[in-house]
Protein backbone atom coordinates (compact mmCIF):
# COMPACT_ATOMS: atom_id res chain seq x y z
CA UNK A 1 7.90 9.72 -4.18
CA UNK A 2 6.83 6.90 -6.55
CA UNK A 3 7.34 7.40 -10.73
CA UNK A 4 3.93 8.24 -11.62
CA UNK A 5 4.09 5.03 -13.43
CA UNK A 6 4.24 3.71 -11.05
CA UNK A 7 0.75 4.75 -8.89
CA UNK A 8 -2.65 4.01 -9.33
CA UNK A 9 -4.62 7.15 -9.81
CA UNK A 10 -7.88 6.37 -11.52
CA UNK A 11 -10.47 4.85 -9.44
CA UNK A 12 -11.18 2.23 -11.96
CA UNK A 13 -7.78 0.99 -11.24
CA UNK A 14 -9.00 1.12 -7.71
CA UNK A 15 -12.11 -1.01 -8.42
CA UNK A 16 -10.39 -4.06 -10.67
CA UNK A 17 -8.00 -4.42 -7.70
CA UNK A 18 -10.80 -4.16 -5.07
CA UNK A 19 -12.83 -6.26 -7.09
CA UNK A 20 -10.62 -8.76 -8.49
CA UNK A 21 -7.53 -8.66 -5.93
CA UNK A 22 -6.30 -10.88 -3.13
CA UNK A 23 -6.12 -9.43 -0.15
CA UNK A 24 -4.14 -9.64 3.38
CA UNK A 25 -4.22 -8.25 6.83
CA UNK A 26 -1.23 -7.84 9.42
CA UNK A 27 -1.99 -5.94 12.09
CA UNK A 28 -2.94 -2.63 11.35
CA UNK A 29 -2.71 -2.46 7.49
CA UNK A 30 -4.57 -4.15 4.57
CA UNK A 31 -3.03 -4.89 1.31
CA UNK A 32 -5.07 -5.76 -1.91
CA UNK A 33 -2.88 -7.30 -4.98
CA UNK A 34 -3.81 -8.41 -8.33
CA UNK A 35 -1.74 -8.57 -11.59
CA UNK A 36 -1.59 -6.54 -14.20
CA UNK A 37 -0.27 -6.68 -17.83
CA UNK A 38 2.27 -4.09 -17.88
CA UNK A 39 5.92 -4.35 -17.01
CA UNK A 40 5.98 -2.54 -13.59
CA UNK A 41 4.32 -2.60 -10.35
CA UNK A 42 1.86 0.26 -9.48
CA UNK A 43 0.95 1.49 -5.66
CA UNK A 44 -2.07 3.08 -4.68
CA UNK A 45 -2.81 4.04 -0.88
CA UNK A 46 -5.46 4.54 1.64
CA UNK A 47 -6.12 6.20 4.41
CA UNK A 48 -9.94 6.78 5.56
CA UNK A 49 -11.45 8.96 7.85
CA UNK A 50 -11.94 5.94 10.06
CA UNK A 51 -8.67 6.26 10.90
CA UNK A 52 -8.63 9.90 11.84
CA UNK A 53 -10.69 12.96 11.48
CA UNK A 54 -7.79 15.18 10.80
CA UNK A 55 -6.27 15.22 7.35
CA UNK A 56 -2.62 15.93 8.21
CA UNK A 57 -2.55 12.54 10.26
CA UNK A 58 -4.23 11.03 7.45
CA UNK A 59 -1.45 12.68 5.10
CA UNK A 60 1.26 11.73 7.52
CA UNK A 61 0.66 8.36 7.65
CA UNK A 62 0.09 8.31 3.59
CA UNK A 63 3.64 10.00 3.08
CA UNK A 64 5.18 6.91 5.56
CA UNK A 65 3.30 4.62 3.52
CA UNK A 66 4.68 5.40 0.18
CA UNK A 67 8.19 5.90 1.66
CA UNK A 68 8.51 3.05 2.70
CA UNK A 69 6.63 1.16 -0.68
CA UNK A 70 9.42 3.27 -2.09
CA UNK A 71 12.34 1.72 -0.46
CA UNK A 72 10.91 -1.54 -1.02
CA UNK A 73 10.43 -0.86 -4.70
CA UNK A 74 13.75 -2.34 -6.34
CA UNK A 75 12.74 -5.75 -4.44
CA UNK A 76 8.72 -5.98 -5.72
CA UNK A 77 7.99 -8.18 -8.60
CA UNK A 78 7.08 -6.67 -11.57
CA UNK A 79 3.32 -6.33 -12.95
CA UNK A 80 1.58 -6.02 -9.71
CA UNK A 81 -1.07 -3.41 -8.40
CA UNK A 82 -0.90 -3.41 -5.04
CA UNK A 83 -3.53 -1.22 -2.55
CA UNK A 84 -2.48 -0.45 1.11
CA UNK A 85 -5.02 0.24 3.18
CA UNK A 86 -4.68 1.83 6.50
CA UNK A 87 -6.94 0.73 9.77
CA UNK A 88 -7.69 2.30 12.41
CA UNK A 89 -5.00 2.55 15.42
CA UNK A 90 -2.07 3.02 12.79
CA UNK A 91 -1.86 6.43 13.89
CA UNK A 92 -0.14 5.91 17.09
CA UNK A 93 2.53 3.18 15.56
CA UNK A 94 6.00 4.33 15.08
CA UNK A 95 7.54 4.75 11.86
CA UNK A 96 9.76 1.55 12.12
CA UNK A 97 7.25 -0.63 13.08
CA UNK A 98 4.97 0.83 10.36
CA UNK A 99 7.83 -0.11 8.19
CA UNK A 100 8.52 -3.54 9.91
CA UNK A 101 4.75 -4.51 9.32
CA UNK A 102 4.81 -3.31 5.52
CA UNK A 103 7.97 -5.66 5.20
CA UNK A 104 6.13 -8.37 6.41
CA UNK A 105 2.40 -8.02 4.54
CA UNK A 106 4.82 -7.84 1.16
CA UNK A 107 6.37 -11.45 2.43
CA UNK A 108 3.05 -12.58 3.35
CA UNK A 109 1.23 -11.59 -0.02
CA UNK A 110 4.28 -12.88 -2.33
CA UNK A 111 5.40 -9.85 -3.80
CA UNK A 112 8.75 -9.50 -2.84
CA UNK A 113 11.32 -11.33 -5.33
C-alpha cells in the first residue's frame, strides 16, 4: 500500500489531472500525468464498471495496480500525479503482464528517472 501521501483521494485532484493532464494508452490501461508542486508523486486508480460488473474483480485488479505502482515507486520522478485507468479486457491479463504493461506506459509517459 501507497503512503497516503502519496494517493490522490479528493476528486478535485481527480479533475486538475483529468483536465489538465497528458495522457497515454498501452494496451489495456490508460495513464493521465500532470505535475504538481509538492515534493512527491501521488497515484490515484481506476477501475469502472465497464470493465466488470462485479466489484471484487474490480478490487482485484485495483490491489495489482497499486502493487505494482508500489514497486515502481523508488524509480518515479518526484512531483507527479499520475491516474491509471483500467479498460475493459484487463480482467483476463495475468499479473506479470499487467505489470510488464505498467512498466512500459511509465517509460512511455516519462516518469521513470
Amino acid at each position: 500500500m501507497l503512503p497516503k501521501e502519496n494517493q490522490l483521494k479528493k476528486t478535485r485532484d481527480f479533475d486538475r489531472v483529468f483536465n489538465k493532464g497528458k495522457g497515454f494508452k498501452k494496451k489495456l490501461l490508460v495513464l493521465k500525468k500532470l505535475r504538481n508542486d509538492s515534493g512527491f508523486s501521488r497515484f490515484g486508480f481506476i477501475v469502472n464498471k465497464k470493465v466488470s460488473k462485479k466489484a471484487v474483480i474490480r478490487n482485484k485488479i485495483k490491489r495489482r495496480m497499486r502493487e505494482t505502482a508500489r514497486n515502481f515507486f523508488p524509480k518515479i520522478e518526484k512531483g507527479w500525479d499520475i491516474i491509471l485507468i483500467a479498460v475493459p479486457g484487463i480482467e483476463k491479463e495475468e499479473f506479470m503482464d499487467l505489470k510488464k504493461n505498467i512498466e512500459e506506459i511509465f517509460k512511455n509517459a516519462e516518469i521513470l528517472k
